[in-house]
N, C-alpha and C. Protein backbone atom coordinates (compact mmCIF):
# COMPACT_ATOMS: atom_id res chain seq x y z
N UNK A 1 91.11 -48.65 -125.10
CA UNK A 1 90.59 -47.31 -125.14
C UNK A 1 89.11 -47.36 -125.50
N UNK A 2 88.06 -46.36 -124.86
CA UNK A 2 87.03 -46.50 -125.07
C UNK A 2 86.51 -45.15 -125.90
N UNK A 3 86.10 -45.71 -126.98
CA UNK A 3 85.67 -44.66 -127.73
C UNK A 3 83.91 -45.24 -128.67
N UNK A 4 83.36 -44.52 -129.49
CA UNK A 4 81.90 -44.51 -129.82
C UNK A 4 81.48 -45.37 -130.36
N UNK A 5 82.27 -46.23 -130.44
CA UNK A 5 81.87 -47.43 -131.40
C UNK A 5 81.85 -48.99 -130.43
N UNK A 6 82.37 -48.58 -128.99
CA UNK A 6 82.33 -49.23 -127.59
C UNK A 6 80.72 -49.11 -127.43
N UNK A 7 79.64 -48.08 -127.21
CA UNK A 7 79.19 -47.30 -126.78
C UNK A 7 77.87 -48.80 -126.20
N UNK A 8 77.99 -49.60 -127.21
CA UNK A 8 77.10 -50.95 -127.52
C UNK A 8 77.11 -52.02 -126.50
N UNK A 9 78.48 -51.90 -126.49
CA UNK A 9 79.13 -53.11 -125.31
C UNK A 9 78.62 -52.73 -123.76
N UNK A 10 79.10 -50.95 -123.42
CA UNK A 10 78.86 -50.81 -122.62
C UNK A 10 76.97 -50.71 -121.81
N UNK A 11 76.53 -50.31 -122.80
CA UNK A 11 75.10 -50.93 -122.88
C UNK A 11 74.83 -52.12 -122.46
N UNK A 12 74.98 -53.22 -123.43
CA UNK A 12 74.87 -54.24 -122.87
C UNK A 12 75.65 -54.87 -121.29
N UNK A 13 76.90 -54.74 -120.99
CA UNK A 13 77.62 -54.59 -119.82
C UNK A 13 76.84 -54.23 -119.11
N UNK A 14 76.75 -52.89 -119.03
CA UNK A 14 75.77 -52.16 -117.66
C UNK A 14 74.36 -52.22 -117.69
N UNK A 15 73.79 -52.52 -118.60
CA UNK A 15 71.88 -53.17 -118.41
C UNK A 15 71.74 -54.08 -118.55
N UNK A 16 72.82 -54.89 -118.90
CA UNK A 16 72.03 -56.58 -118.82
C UNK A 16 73.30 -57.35 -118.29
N UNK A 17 74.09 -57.36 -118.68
CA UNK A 17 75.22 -58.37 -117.86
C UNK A 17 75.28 -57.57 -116.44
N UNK A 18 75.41 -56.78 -115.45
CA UNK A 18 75.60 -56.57 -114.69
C UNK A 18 74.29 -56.95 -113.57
N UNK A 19 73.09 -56.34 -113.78
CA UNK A 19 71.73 -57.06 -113.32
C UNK A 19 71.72 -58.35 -113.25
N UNK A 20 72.10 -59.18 -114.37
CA UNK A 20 72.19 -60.63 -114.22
C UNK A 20 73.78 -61.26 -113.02
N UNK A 21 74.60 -60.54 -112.95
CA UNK A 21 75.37 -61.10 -111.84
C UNK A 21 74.44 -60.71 -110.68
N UNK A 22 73.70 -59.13 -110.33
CA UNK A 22 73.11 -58.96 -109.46
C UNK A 22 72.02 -60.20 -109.12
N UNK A 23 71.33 -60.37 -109.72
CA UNK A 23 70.30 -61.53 -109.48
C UNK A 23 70.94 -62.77 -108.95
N UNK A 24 72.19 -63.45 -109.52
CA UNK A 24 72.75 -64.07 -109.42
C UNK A 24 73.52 -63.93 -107.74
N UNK A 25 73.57 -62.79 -106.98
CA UNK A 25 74.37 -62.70 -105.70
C UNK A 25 73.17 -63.12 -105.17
N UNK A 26 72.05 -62.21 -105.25
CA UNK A 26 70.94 -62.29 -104.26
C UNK A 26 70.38 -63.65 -104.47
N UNK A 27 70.37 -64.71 -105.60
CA UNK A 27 70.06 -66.00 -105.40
C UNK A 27 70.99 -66.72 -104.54
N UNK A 28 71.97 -66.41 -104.79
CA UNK A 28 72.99 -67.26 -103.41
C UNK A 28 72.12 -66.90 -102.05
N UNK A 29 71.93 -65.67 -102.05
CA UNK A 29 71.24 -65.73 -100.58
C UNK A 29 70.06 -66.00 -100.31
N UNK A 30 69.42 -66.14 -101.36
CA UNK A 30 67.70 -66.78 -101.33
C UNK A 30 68.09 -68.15 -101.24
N UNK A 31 69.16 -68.52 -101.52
CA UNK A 31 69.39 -70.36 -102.05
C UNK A 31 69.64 -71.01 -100.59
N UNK A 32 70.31 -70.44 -99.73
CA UNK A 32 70.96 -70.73 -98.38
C UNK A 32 70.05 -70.26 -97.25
N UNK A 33 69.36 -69.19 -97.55
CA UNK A 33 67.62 -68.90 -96.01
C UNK A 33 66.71 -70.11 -97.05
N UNK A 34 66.31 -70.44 -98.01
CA UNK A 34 65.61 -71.75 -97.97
C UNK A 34 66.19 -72.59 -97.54
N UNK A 35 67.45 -73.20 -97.67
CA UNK A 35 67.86 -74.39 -97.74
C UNK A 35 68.01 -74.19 -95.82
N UNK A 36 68.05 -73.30 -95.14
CA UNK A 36 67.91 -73.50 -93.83
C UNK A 36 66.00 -73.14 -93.04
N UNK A 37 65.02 -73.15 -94.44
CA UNK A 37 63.80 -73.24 -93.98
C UNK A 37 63.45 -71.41 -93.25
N UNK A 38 64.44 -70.74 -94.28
CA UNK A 38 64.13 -69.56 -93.79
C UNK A 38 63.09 -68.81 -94.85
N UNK A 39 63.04 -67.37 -95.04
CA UNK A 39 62.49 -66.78 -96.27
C UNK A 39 63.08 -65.66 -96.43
N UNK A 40 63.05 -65.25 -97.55
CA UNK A 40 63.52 -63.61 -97.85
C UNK A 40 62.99 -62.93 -98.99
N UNK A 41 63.19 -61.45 -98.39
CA UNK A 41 62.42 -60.97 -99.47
C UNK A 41 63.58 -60.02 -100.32
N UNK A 42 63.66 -60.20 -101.22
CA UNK A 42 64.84 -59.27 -102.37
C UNK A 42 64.11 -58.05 -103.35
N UNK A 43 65.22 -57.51 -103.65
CA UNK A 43 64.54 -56.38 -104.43
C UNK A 43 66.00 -55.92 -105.09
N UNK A 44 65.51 -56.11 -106.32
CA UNK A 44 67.11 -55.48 -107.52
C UNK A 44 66.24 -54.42 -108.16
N UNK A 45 67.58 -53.35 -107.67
CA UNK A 45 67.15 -51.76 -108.24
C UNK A 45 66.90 -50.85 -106.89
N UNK A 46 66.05 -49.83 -107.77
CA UNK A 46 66.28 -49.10 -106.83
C UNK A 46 65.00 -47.51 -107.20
N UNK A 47 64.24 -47.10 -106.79
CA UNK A 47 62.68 -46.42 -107.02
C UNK A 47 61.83 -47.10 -107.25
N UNK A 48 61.31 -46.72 -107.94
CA UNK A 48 59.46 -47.65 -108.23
C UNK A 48 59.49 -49.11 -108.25
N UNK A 49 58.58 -49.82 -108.00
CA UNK A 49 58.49 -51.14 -108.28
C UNK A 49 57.44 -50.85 -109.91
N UNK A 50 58.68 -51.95 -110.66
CA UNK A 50 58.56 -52.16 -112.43
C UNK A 50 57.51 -53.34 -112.01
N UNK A 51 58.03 -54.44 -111.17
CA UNK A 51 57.00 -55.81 -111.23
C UNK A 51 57.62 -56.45 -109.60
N UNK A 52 56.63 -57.49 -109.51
CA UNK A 52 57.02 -58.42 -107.98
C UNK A 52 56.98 -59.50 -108.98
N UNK A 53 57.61 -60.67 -108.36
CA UNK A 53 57.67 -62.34 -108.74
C UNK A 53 57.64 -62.83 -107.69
N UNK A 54 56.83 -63.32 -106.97
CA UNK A 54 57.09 -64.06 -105.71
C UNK A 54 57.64 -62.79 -104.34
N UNK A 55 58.63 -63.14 -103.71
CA UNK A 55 59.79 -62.59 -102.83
C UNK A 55 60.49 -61.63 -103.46
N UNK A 56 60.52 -61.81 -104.91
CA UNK A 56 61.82 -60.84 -105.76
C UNK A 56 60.95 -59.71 -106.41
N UNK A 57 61.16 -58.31 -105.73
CA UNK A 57 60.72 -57.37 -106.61
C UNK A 57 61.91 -56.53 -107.60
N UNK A 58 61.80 -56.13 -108.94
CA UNK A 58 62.52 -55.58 -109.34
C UNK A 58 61.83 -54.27 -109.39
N UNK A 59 62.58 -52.93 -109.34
CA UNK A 59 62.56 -51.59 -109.25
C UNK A 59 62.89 -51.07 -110.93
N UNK A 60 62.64 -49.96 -110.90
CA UNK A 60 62.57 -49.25 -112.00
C UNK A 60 64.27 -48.87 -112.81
N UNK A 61 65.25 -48.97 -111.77
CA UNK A 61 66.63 -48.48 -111.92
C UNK A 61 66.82 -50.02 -111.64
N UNK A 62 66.82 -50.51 -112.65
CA UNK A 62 67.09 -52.35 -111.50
C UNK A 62 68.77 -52.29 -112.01
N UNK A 63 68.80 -51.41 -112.25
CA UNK A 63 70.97 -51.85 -113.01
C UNK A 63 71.59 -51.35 -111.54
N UNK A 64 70.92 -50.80 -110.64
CA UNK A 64 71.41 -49.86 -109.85
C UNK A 64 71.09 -50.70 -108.32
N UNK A 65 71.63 -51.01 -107.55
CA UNK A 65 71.97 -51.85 -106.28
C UNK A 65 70.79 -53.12 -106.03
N UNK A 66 70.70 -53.33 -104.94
CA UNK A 66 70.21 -54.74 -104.44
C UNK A 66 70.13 -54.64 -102.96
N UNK A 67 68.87 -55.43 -102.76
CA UNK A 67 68.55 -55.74 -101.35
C UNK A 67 68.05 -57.14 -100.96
N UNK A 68 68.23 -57.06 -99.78
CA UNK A 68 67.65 -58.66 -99.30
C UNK A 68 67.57 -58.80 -97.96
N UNK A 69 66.32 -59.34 -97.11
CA UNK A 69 66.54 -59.43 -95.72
C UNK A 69 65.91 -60.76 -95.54
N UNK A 70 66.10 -61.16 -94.59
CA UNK A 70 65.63 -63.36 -94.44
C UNK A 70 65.43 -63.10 -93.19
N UNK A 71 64.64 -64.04 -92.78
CA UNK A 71 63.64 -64.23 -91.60
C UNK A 71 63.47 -65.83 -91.55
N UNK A 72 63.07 -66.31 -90.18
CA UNK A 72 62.57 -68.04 -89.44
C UNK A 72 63.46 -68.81 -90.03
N UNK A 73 65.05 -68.41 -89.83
CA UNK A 73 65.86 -69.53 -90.09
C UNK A 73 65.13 -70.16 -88.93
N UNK A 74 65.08 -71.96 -89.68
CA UNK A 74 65.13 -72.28 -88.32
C UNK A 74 65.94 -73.03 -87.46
N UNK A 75 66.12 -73.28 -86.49
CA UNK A 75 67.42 -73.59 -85.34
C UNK A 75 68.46 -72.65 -85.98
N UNK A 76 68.59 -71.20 -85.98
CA UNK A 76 69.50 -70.29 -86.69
C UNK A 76 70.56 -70.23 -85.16
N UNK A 77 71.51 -70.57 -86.40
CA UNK A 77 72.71 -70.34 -85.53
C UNK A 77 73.97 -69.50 -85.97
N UNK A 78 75.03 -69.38 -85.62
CA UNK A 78 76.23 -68.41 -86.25
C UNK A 78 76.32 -68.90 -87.86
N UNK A 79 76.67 -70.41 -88.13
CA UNK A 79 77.06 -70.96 -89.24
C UNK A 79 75.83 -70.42 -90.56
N UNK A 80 74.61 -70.86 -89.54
CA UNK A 80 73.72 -70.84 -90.79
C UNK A 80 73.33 -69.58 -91.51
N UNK A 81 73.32 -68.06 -90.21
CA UNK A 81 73.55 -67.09 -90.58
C UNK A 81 74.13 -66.55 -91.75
N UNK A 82 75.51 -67.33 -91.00
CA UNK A 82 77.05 -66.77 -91.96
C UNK A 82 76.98 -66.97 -93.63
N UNK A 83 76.10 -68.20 -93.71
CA UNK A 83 76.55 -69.19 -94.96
C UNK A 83 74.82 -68.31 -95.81
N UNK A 84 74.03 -67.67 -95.22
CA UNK A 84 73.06 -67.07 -95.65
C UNK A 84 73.68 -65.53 -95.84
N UNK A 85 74.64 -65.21 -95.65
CA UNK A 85 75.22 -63.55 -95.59
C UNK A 85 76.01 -63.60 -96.78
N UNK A 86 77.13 -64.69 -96.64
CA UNK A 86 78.21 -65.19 -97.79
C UNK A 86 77.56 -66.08 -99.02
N UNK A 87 76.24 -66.35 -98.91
CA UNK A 87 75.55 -66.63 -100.47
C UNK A 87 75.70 -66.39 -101.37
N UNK A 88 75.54 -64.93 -101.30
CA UNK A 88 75.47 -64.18 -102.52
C UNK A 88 77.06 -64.35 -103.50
N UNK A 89 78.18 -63.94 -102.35
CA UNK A 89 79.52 -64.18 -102.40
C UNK A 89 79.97 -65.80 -103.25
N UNK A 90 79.60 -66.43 -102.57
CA UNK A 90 79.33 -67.84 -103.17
C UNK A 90 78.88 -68.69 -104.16
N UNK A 91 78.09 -67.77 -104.68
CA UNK A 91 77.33 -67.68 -105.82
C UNK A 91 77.67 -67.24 -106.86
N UNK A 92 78.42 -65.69 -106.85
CA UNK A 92 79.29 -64.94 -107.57
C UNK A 92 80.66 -66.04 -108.17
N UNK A 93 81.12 -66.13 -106.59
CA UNK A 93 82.44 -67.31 -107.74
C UNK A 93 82.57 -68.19 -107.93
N UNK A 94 81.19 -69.15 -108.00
CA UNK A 94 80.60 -70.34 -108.80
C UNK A 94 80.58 -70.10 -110.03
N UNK A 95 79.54 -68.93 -110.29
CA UNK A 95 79.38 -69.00 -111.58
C UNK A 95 80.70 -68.17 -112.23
N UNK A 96 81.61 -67.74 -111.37
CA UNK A 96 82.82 -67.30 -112.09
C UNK A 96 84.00 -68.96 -112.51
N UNK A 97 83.82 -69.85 -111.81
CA UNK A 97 84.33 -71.07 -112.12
C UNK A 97 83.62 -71.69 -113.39
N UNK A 98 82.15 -71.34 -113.02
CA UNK A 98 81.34 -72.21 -113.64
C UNK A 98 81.87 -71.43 -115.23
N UNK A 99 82.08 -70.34 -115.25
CA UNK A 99 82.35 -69.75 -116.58
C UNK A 99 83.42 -70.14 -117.60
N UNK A 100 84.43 -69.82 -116.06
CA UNK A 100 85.83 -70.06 -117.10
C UNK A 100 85.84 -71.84 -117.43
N UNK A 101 85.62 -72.44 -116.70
CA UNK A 101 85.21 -73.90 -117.43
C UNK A 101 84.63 -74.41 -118.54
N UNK A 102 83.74 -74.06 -118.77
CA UNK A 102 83.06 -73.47 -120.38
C UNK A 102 84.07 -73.06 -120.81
N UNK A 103 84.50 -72.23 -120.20
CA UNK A 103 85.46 -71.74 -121.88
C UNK A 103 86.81 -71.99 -121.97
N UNK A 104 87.23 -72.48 -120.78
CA UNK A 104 88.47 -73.63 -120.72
C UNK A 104 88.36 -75.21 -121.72
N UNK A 105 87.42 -75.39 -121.63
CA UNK A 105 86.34 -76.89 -122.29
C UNK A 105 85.71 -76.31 -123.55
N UNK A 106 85.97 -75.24 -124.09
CA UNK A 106 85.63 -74.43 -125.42
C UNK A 106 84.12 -74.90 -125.81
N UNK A 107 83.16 -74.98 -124.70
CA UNK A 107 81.60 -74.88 -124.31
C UNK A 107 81.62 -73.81 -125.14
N UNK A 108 81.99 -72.71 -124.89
CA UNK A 108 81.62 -71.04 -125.37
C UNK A 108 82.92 -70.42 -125.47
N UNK A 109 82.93 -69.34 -126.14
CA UNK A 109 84.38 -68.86 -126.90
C UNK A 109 84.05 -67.41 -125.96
N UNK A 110 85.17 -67.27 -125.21
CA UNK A 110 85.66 -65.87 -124.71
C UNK A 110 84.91 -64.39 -125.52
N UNK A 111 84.35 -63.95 -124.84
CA UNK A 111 84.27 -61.99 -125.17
C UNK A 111 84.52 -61.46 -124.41
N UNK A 112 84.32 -60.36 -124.99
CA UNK A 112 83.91 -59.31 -123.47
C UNK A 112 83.15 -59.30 -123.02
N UNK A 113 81.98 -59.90 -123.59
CA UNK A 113 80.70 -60.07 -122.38
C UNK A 113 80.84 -60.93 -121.41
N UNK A 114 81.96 -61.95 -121.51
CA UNK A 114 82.27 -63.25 -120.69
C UNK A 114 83.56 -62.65 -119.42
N UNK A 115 84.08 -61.70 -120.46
CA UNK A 115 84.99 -60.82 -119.30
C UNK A 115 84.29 -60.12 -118.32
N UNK A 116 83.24 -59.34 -118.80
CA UNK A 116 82.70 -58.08 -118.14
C UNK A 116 82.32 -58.89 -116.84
N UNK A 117 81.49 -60.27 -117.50
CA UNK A 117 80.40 -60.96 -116.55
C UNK A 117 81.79 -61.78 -115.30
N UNK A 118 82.27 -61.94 -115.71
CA UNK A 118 83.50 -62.60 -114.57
C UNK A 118 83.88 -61.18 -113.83
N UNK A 119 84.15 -59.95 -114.18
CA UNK A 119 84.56 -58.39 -113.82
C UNK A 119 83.70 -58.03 -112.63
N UNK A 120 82.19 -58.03 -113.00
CA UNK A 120 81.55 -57.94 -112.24
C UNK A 120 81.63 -58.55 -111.23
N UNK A 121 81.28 -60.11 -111.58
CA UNK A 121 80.84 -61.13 -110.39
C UNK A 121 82.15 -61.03 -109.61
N UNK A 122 83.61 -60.83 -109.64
CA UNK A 122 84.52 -60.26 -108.58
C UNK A 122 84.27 -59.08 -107.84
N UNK A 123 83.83 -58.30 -108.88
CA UNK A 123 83.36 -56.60 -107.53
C UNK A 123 82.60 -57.38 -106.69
N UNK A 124 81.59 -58.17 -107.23
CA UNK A 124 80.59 -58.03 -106.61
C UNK A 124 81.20 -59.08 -104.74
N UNK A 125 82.36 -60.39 -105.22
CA UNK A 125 82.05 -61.23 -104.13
C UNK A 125 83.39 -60.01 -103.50
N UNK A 126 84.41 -59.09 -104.17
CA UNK A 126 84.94 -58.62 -103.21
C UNK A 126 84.24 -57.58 -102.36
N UNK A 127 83.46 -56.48 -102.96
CA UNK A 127 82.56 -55.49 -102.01
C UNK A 127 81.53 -56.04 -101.04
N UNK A 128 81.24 -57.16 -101.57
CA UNK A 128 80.42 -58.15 -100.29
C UNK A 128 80.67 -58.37 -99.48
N UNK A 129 82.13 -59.04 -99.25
CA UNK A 129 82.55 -59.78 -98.40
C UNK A 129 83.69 -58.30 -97.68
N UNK A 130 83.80 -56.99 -98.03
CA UNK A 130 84.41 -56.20 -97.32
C UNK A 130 84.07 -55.77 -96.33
N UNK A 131 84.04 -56.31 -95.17
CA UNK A 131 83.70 -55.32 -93.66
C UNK A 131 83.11 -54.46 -93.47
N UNK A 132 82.39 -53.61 -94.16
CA UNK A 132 82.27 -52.00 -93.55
C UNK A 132 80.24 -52.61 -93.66
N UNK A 133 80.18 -50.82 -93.07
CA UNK A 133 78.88 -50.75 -93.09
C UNK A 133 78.66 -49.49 -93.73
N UNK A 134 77.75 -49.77 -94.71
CA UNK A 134 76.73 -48.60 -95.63
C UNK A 134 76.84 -47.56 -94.65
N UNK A 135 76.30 -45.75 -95.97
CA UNK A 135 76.08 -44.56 -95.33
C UNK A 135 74.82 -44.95 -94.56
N UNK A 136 73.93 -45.70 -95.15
CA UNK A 136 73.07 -46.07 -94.47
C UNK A 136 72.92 -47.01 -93.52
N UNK A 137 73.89 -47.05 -92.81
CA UNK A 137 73.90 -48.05 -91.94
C UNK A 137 73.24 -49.58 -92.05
N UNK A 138 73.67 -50.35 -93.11
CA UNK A 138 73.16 -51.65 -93.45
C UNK A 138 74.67 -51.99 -93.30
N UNK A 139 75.00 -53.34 -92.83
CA UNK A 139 76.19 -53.83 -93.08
C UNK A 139 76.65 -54.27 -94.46
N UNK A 140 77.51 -54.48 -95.14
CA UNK A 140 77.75 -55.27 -95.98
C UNK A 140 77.84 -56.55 -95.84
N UNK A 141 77.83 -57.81 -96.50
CA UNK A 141 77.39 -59.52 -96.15
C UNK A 141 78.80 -59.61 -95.08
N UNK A 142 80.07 -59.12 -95.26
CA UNK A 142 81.01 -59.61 -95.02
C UNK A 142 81.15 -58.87 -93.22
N UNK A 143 80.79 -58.24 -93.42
CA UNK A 143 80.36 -57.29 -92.02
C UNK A 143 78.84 -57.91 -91.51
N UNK A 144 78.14 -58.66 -91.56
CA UNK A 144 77.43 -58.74 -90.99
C UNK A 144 78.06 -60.54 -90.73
N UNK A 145 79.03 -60.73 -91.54
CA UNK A 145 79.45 -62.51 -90.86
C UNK A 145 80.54 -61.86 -89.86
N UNK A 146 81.08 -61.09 -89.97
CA UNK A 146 81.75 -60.67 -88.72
C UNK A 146 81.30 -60.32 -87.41
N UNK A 147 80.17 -59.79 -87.54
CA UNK A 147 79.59 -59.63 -86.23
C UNK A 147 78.38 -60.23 -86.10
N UNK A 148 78.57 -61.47 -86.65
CA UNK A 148 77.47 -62.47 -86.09
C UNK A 148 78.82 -63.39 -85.73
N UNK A 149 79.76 -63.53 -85.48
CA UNK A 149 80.56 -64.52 -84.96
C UNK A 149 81.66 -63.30 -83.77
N UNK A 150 81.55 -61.83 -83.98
CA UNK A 150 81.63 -61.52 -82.65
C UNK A 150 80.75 -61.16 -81.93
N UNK A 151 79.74 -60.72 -82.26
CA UNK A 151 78.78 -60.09 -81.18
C UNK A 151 77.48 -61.05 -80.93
N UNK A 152 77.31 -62.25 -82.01
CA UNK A 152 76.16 -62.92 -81.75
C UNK A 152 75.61 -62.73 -82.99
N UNK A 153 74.96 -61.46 -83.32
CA UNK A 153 74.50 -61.33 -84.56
C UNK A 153 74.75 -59.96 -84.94
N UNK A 154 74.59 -59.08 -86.11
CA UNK A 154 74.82 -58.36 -86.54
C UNK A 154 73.86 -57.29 -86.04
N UNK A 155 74.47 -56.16 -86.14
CA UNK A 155 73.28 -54.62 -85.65
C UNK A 155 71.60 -54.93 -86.34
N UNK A 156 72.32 -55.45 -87.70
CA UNK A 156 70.37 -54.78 -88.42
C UNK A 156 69.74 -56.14 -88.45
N UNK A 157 70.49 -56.93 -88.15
CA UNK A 157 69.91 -58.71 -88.01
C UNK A 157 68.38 -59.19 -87.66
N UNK A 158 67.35 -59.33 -89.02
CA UNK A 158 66.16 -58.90 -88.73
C UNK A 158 65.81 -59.98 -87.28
N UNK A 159 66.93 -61.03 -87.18
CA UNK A 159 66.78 -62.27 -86.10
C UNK A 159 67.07 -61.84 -85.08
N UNK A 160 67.18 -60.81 -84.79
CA UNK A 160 67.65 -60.16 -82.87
C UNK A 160 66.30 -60.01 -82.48
């Protein structure tokens, strides 16, 4: 039951453990357009730009969604696409292995911050990897590996 004395957790949960799985998807997909000699540019949040780092800008609402688009894979093909879409996904339940191992190997002792952060990083590789496409017409990762292995590449595929 959540009552006022929660009020702390959920704070921390939703402004800092949740941003940090976010960073954590969109590095899967920064990790896989380099490693195929591509580039991308990301952005966690959502209104103003707070700061840039390189490729990664964070926004003013940064607790609040994520973006990413990659460009000059090169020799881009279905696989390398795919494995640049499912990054983020990939990334998510690494460090969800990588977690419970630690604390299977009593590295670090169980909370709820270790729950929340495993909680998340599942929304995050299941809503990824779900088929559909945004009100805004962006695919989701899992919808855009689907129709880069039926149609060639995906509708918003900055590579068409």
């Amino acid at each position: 039951m959540f009552d006022w004395g929660d009020l702390d957790k959920f704070v921390i949960s939703f402004f800092v453990i949740l941003p940090i799985v976010t960073l954590i998807h969109e590095l899967g997909h920064f990790f896989f357009a380099k490693l195929f000699g591509g580039s991308l540019d990301m952005q966690i949040g959502t209104g103003k730009k707070l700061f840039k780092i390189g490729r990664l800008q964070v926004n003013r609402v940064y607790f609040y969604d994520a973006w990413c688009q990659f460009s000059d894979l090169k020799n881009s093909n279905r696989l390398k696409r795919s494995l640049v879409y499912g990054g983020g996904a990939f990334f998510n339940l690494a460090s969800i292995l990588i977690l419970n191992w630690f604390i299977l190997n009593r590295e670090i002792e169980p909370t709820i911050y270790t729950y929340q952060f495993a909680y998340f990083s599942f929304y995050y590789v299941f809503f990824s990897l779900y088929p559909i496409y945004y009100s805004n017409g962006h695919p989701s990762d899992g919808r855009a590996i689907y129709d880069t292995w039926k149609k060639g590449s995906p509708e918003n595929d900055p590579l068409n």
